[in-house]
N, C-alpha and C. Protein backbone atom coordinates (compact mmCIF):
# COMPACT_ATOMS: atom_id res chain seq x y z
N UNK A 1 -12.14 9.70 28.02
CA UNK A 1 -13.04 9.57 26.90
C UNK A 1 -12.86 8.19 26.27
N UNK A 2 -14.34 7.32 26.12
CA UNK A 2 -13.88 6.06 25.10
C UNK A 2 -13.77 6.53 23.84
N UNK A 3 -13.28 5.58 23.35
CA UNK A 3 -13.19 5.51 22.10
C UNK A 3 -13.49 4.03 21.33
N UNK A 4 -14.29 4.31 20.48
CA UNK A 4 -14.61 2.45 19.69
C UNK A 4 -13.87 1.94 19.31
N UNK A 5 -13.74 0.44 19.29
CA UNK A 5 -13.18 -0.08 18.58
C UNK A 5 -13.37 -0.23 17.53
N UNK A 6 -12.13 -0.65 16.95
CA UNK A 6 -12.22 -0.14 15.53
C UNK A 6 -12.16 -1.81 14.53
N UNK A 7 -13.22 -2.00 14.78
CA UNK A 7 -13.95 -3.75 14.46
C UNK A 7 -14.00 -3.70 13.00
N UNK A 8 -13.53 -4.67 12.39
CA UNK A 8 -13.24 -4.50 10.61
C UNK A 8 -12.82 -3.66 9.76
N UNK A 9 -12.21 -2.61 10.71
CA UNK A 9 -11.27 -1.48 9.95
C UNK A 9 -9.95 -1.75 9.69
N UNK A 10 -10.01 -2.00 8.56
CA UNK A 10 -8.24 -2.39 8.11
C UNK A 10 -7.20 -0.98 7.30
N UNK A 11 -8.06 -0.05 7.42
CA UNK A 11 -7.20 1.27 6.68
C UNK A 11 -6.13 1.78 8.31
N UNK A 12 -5.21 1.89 8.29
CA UNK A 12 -4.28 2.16 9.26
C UNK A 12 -4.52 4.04 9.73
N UNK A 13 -4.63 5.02 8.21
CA UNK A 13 -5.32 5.91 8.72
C UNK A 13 -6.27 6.94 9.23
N UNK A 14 -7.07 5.52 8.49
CA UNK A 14 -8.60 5.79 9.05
C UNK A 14 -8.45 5.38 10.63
N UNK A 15 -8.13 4.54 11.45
CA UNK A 15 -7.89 4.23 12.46
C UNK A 15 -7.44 5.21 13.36
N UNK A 16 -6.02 6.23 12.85
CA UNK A 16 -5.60 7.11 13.42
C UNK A 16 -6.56 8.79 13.60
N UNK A 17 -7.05 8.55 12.20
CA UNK A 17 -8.02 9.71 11.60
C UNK A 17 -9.44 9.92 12.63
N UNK A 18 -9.92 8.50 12.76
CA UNK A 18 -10.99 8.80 13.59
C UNK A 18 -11.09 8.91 15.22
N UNK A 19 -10.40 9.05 15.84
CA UNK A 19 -9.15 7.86 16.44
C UNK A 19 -10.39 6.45 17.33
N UNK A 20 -9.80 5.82 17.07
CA UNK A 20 -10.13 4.13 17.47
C UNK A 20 -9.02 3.95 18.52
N UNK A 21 -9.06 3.31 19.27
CA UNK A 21 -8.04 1.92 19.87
C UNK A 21 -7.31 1.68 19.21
N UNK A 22 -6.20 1.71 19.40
CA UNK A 22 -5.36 0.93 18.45
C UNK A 22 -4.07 0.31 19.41
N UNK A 23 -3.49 -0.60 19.02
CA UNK A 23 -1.85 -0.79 19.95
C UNK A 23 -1.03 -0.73 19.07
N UNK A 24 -0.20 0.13 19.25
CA UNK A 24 0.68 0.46 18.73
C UNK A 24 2.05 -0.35 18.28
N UNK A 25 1.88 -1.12 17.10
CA UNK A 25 2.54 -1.75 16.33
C UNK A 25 3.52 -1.22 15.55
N UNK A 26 4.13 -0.08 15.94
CA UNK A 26 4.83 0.42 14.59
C UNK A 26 6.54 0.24 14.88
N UNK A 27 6.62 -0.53 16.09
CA UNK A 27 8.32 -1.04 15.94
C UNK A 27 8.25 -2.27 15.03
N UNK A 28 7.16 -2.65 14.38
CA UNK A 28 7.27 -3.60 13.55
C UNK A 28 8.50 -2.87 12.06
N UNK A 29 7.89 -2.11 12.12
CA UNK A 29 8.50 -1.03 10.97
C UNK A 29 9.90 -1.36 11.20
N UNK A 30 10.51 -0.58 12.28
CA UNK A 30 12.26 -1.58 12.99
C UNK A 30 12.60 -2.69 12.29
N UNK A 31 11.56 -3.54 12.52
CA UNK A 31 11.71 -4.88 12.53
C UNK A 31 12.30 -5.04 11.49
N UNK A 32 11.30 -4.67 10.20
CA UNK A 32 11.66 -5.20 9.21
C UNK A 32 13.23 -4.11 8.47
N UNK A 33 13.15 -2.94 8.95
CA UNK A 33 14.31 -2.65 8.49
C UNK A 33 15.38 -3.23 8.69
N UNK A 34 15.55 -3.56 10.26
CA UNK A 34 16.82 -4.28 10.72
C UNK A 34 16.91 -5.71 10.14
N UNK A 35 16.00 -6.63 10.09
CA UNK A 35 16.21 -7.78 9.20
C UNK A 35 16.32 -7.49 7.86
N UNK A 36 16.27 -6.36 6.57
CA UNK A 36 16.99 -6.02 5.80
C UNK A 36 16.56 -7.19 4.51
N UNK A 37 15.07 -7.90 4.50
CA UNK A 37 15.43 -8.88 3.74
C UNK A 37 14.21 -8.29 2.59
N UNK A 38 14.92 -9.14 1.35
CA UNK A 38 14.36 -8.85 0.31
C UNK A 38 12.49 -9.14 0.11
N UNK A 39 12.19 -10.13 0.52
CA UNK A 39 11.23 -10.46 0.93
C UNK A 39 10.62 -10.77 2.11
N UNK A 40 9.41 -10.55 2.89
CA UNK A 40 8.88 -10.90 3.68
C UNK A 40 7.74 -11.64 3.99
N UNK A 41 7.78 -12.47 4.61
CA UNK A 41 6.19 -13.68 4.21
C UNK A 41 5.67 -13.30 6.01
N UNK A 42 4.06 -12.33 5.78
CA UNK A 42 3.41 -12.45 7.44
C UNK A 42 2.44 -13.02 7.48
N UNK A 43 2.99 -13.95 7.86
CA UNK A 43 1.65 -15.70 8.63
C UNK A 43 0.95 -14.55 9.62
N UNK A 44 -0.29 -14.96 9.60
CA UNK A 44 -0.92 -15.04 11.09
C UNK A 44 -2.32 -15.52 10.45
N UNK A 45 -3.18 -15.87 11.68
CA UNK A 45 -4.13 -16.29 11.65
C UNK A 45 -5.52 -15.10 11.01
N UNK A 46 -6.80 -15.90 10.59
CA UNK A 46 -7.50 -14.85 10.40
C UNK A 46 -7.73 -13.65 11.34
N UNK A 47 -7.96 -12.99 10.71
CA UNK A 47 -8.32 -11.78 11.86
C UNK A 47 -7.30 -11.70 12.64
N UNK A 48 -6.53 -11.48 12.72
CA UNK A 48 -5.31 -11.17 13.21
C UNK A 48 -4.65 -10.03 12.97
N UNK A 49 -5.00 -9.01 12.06
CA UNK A 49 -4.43 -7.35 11.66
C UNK A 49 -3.35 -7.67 10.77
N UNK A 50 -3.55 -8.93 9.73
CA UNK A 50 -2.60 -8.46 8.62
C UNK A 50 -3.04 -7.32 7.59
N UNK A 51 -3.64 -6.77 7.60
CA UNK A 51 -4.21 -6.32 6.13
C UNK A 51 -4.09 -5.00 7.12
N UNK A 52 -4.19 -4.37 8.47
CA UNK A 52 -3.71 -3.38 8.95
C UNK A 52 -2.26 -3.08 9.08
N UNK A 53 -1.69 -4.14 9.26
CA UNK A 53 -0.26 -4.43 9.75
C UNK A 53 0.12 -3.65 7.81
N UNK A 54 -0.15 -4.17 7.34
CA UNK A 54 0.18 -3.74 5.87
C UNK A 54 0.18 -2.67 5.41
N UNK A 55 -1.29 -1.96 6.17
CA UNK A 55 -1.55 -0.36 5.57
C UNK A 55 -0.99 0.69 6.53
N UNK A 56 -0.48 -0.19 7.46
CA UNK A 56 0.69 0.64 8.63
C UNK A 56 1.83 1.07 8.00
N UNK A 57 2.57 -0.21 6.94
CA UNK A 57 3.47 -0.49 6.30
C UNK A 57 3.96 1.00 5.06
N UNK A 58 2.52 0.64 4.24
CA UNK A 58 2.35 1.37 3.54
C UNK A 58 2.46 2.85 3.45
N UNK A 59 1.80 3.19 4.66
CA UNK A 59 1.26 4.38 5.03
C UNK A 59 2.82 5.27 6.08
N UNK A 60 3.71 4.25 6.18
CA UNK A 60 4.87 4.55 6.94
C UNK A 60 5.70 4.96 5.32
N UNK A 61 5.96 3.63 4.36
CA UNK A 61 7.41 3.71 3.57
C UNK A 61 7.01 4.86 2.48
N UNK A 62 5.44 4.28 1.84
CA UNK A 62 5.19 5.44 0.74
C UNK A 62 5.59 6.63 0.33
N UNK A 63 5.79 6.95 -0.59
CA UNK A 63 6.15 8.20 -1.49
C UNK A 63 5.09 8.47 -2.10
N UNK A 64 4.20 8.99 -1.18
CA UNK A 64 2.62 9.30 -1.91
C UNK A 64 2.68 10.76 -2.49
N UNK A 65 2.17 10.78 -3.76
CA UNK A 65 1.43 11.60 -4.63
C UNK A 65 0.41 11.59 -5.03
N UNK A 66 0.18 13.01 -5.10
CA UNK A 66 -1.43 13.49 -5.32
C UNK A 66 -1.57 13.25 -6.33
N UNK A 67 -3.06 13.46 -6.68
CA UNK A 67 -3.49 13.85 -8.62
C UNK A 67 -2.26 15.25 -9.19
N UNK A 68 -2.01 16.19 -8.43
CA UNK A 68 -1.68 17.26 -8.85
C UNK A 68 -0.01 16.89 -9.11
N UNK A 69 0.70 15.41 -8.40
CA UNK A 69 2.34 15.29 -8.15
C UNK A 69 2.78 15.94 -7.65
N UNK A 70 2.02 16.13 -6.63
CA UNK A 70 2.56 17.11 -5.55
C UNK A 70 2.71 15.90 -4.29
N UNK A 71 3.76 15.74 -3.32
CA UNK A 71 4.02 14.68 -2.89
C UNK A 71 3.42 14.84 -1.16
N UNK A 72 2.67 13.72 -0.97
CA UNK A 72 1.52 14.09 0.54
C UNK A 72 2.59 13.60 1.62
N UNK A 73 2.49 14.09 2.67
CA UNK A 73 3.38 13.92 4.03
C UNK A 73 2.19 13.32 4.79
N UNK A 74 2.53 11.99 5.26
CA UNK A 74 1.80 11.00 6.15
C UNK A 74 2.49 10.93 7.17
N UNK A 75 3.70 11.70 7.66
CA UNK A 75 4.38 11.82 8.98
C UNK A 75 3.56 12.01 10.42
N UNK A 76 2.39 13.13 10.38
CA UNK A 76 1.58 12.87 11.30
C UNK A 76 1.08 11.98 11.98
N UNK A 77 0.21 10.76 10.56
CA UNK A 77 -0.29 9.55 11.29
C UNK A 77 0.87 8.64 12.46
N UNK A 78 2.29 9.22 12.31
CA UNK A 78 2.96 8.21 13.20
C UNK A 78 3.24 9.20 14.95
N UNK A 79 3.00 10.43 14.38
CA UNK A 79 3.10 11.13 15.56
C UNK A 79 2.30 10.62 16.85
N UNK A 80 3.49 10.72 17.97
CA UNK A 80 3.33 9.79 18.94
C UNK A 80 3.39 8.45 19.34
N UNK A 81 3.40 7.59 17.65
CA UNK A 81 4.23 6.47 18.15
C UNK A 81 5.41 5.71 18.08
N UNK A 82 5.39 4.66 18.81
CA UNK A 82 6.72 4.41 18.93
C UNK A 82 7.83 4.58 18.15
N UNK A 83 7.73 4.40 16.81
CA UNK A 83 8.66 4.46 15.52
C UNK A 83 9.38 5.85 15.98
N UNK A 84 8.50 6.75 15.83
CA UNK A 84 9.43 8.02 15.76
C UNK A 84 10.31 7.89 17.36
N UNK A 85 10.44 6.95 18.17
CA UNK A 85 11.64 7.43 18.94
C UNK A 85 12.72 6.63 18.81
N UNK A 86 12.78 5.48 17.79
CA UNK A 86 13.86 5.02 17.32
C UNK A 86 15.32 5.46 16.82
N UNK A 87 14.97 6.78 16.20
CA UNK A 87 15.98 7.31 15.68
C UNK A 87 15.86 7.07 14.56
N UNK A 88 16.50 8.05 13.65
CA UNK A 88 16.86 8.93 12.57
C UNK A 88 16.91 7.42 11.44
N UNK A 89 17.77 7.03 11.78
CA UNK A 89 18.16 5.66 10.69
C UNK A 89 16.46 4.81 10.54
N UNK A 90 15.79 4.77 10.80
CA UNK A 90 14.59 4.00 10.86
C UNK A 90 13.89 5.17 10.39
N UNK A 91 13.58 6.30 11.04
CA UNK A 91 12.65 8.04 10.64
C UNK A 91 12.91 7.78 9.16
N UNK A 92 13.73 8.18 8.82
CA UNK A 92 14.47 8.74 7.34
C UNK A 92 13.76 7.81 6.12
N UNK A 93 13.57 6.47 6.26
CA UNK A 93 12.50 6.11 5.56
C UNK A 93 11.23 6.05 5.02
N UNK A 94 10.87 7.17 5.69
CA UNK A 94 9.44 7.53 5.90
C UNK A 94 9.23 8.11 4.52
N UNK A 95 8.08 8.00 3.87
CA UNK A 95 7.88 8.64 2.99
C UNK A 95 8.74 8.53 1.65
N UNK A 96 9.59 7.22 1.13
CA UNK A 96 10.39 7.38 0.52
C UNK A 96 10.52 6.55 -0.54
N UNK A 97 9.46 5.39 -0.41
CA UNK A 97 9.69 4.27 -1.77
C UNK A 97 8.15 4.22 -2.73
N UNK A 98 8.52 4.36 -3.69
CA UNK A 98 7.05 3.84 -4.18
C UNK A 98 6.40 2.61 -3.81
N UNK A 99 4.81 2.72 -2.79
CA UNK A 99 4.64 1.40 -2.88
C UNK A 99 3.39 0.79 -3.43
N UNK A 100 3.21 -0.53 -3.98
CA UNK A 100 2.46 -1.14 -4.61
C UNK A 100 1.77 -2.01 -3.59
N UNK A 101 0.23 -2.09 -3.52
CA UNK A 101 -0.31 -2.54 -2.29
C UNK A 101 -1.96 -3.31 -2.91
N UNK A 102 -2.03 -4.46 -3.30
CA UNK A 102 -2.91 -4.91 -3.78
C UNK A 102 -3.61 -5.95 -2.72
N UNK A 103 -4.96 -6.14 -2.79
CA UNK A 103 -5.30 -7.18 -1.54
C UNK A 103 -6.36 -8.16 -2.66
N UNK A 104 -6.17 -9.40 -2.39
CA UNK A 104 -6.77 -10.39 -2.62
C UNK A 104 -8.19 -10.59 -2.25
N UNK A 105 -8.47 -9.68 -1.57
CA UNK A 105 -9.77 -9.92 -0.95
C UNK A 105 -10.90 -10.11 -2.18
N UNK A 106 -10.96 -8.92 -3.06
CA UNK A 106 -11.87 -8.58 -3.86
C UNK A 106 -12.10 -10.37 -4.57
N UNK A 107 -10.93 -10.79 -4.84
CA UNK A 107 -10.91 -12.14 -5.87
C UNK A 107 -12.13 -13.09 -5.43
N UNK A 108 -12.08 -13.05 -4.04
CA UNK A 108 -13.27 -14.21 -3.70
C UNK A 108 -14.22 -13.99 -4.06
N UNK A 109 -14.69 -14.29 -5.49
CA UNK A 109 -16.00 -14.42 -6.12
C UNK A 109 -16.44 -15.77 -6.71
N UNK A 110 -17.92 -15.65 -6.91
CA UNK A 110 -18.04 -17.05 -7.44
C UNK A 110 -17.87 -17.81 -8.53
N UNK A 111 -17.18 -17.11 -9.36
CA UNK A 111 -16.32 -17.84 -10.06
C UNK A 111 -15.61 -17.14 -10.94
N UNK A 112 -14.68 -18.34 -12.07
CA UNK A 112 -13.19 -17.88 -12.03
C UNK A 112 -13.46 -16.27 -13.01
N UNK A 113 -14.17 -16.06 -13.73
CA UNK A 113 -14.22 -15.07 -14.42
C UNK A 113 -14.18 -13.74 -13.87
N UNK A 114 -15.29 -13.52 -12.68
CA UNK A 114 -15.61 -12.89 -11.90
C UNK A 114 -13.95 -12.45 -11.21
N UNK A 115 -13.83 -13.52 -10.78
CA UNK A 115 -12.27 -13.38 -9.78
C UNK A 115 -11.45 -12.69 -10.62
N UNK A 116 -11.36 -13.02 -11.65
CA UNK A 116 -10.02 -12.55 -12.44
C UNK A 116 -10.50 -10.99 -13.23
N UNK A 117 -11.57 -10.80 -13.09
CA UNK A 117 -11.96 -9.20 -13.63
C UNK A 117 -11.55 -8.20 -11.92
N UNK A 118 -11.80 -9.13 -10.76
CA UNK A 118 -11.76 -8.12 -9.78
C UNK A 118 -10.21 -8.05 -9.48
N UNK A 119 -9.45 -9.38 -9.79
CA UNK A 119 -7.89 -9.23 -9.64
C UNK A 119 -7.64 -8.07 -11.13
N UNK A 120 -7.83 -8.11 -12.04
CA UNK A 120 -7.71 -6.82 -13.61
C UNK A 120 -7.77 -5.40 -12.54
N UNK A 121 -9.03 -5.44 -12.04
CA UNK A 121 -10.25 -4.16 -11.51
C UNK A 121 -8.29 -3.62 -10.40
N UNK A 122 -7.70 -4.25 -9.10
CA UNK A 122 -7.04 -4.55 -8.54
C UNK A 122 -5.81 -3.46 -8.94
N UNK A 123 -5.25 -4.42 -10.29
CA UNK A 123 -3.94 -3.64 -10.42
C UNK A 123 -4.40 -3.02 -12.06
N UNK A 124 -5.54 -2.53 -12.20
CA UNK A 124 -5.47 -0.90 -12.55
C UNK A 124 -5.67 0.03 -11.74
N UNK A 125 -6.11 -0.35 -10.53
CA UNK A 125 -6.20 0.67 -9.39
C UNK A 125 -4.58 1.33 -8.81
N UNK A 126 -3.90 0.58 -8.71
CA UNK A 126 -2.39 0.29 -8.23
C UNK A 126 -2.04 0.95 -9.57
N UNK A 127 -2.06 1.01 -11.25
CA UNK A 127 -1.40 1.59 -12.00
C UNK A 127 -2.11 3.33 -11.65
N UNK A 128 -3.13 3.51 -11.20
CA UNK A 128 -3.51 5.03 -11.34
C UNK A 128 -3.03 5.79 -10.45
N UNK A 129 -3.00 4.99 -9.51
CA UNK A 129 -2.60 5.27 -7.95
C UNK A 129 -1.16 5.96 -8.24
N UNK A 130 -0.50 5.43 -9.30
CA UNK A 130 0.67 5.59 -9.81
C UNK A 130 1.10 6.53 -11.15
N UNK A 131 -0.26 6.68 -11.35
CA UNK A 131 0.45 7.49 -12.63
C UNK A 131 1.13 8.61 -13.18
N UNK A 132 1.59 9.52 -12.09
CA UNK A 132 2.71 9.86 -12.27
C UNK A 132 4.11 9.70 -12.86
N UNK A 133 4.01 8.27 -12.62
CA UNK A 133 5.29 7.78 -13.84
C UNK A 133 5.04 8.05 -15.32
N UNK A 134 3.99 8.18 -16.07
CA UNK A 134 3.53 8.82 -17.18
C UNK A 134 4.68 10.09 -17.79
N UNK A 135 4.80 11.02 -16.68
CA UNK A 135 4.53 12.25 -17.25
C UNK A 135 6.41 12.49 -16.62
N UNK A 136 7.02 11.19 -16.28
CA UNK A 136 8.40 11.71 -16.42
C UNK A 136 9.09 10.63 -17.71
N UNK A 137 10.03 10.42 -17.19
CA UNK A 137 11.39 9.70 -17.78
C UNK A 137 11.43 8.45 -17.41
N UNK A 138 11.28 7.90 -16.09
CA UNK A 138 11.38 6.84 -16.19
C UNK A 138 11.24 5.68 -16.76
N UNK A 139 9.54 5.36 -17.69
CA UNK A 139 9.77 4.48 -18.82
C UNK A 139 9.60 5.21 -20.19
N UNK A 140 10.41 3.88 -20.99
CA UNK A 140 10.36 4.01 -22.09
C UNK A 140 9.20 4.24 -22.57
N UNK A 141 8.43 4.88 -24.26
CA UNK A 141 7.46 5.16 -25.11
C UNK A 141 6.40 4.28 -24.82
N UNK A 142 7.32 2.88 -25.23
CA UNK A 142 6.68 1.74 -25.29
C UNK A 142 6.28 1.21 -24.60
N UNK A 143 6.63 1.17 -23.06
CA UNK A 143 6.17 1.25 -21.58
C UNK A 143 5.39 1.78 -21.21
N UNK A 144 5.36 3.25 -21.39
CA UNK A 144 4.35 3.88 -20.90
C UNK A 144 2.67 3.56 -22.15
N UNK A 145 3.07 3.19 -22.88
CA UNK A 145 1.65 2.91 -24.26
C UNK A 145 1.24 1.59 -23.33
N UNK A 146 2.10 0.90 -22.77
CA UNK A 146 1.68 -0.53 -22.30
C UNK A 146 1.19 -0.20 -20.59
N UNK A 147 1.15 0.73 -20.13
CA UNK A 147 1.12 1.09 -18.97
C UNK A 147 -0.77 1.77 -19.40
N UNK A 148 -0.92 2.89 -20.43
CA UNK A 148 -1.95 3.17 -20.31
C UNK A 148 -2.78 1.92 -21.08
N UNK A 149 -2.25 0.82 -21.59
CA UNK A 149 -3.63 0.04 -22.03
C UNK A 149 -3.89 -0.64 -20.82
N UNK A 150 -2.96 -1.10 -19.94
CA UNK A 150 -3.47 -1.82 -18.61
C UNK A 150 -4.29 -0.73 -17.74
N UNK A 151 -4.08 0.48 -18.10
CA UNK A 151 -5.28 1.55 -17.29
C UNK A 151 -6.21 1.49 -17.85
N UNK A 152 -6.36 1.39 -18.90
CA UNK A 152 -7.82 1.51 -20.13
C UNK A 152 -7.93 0.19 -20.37
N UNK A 153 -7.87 -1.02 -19.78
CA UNK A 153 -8.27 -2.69 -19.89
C UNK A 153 -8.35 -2.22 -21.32
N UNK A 154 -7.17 -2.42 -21.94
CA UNK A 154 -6.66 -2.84 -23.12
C UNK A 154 -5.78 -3.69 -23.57
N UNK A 155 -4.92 -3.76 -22.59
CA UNK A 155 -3.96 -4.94 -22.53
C UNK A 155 -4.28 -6.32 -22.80
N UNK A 156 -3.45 -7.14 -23.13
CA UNK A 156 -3.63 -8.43 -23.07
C UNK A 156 -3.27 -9.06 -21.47
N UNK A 157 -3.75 -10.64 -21.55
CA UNK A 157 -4.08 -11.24 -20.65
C UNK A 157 -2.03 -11.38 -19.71
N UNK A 158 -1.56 -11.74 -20.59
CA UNK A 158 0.01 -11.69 -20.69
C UNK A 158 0.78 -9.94 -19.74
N UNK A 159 0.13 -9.34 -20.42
CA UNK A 159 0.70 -7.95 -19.83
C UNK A 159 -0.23 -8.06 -18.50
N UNK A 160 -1.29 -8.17 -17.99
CA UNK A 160 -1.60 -8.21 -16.96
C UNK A 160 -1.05 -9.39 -15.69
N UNK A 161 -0.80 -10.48 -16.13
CA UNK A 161 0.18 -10.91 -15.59
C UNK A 161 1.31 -10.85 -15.24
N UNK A 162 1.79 -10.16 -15.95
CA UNK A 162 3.37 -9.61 -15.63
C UNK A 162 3.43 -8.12 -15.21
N UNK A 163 2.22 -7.43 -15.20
CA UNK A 163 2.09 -6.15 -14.41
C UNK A 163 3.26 -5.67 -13.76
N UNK A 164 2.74 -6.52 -12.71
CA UNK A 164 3.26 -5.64 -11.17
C UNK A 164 5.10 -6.64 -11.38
């Protein structure tokens, strides 16, 4: 059976979901565990599957929660590839960090105003995506009041900069 390629699809499990072609990139995941570094910078050329390579990323380390905080298992999408025969020390990460995943794309507008409402638009998406932190302990009163004005573009220009 063919299957299409999967031409300007950058969601990693939409890719798996519909199924597309894909090559299986996920000892990248290895990769970066075993190099262990605080930061990572991935060059490549346009069109090259960074922005997949990312939602691979994502869709591997995440600690995703629902609307309800009930916590979603994305273990499937890796079923069958390579990652899961690495072993346990690489597995065990799965599903386990909160992650924050914003793309630049939206910014390219024609000008600076525009850009900087779709970078705002950006990481209130990333705070909802998140809001679960609300409704525990982790921040302070005053954190969380500063957390819902950056959801309700109430914040100042200052708190949105220092967001993420």
């Amino acid at each position: 059976m063919k299957k299409p390629l999967a031409i300007g699809v950058e969601d990693y499990k939409r890719i798996v979901d519909k199924p597309y072609y894909y090559v299986d990139k996920t000892l990248f995941i290895k990769d970066l565990i075993d190099k262990g570094g605080t930061v990572s910078l991935f060059t490549r050329p346009r069109r090259f599957g960074k922005t997949l390579a990312l939602s691979m990323l994502k869709t591997f380390f995440e600690a995703e929660i629902d609307q309800k905080g009930n916590k979603i298992d994305n273990s499937h999408y890796f079923d069958g590839m390579k990652i899961m025969d690495v072993g346990e020390a690489y597995t065990s990460h799965m599903g386990r960090y909160p992650v924050i995943s914003l793309s630049l794309k939206s910014a390219k507008q024609p000008n600076y105003q525009m850009a900087y409402q779709c970078l705002i638009d950006e990481i209130v998406s990333a705070y909802e995506k998140h809001l679960y932190v609300l409704s525990g302990d982790a921040l302070l009163p005053a954190n969380k009041e500063k957390y819902r004005a950056i959801m309700e573009y109430r914040a100042s220009e200052a708190d949105y900069a220092t967001s993420l």
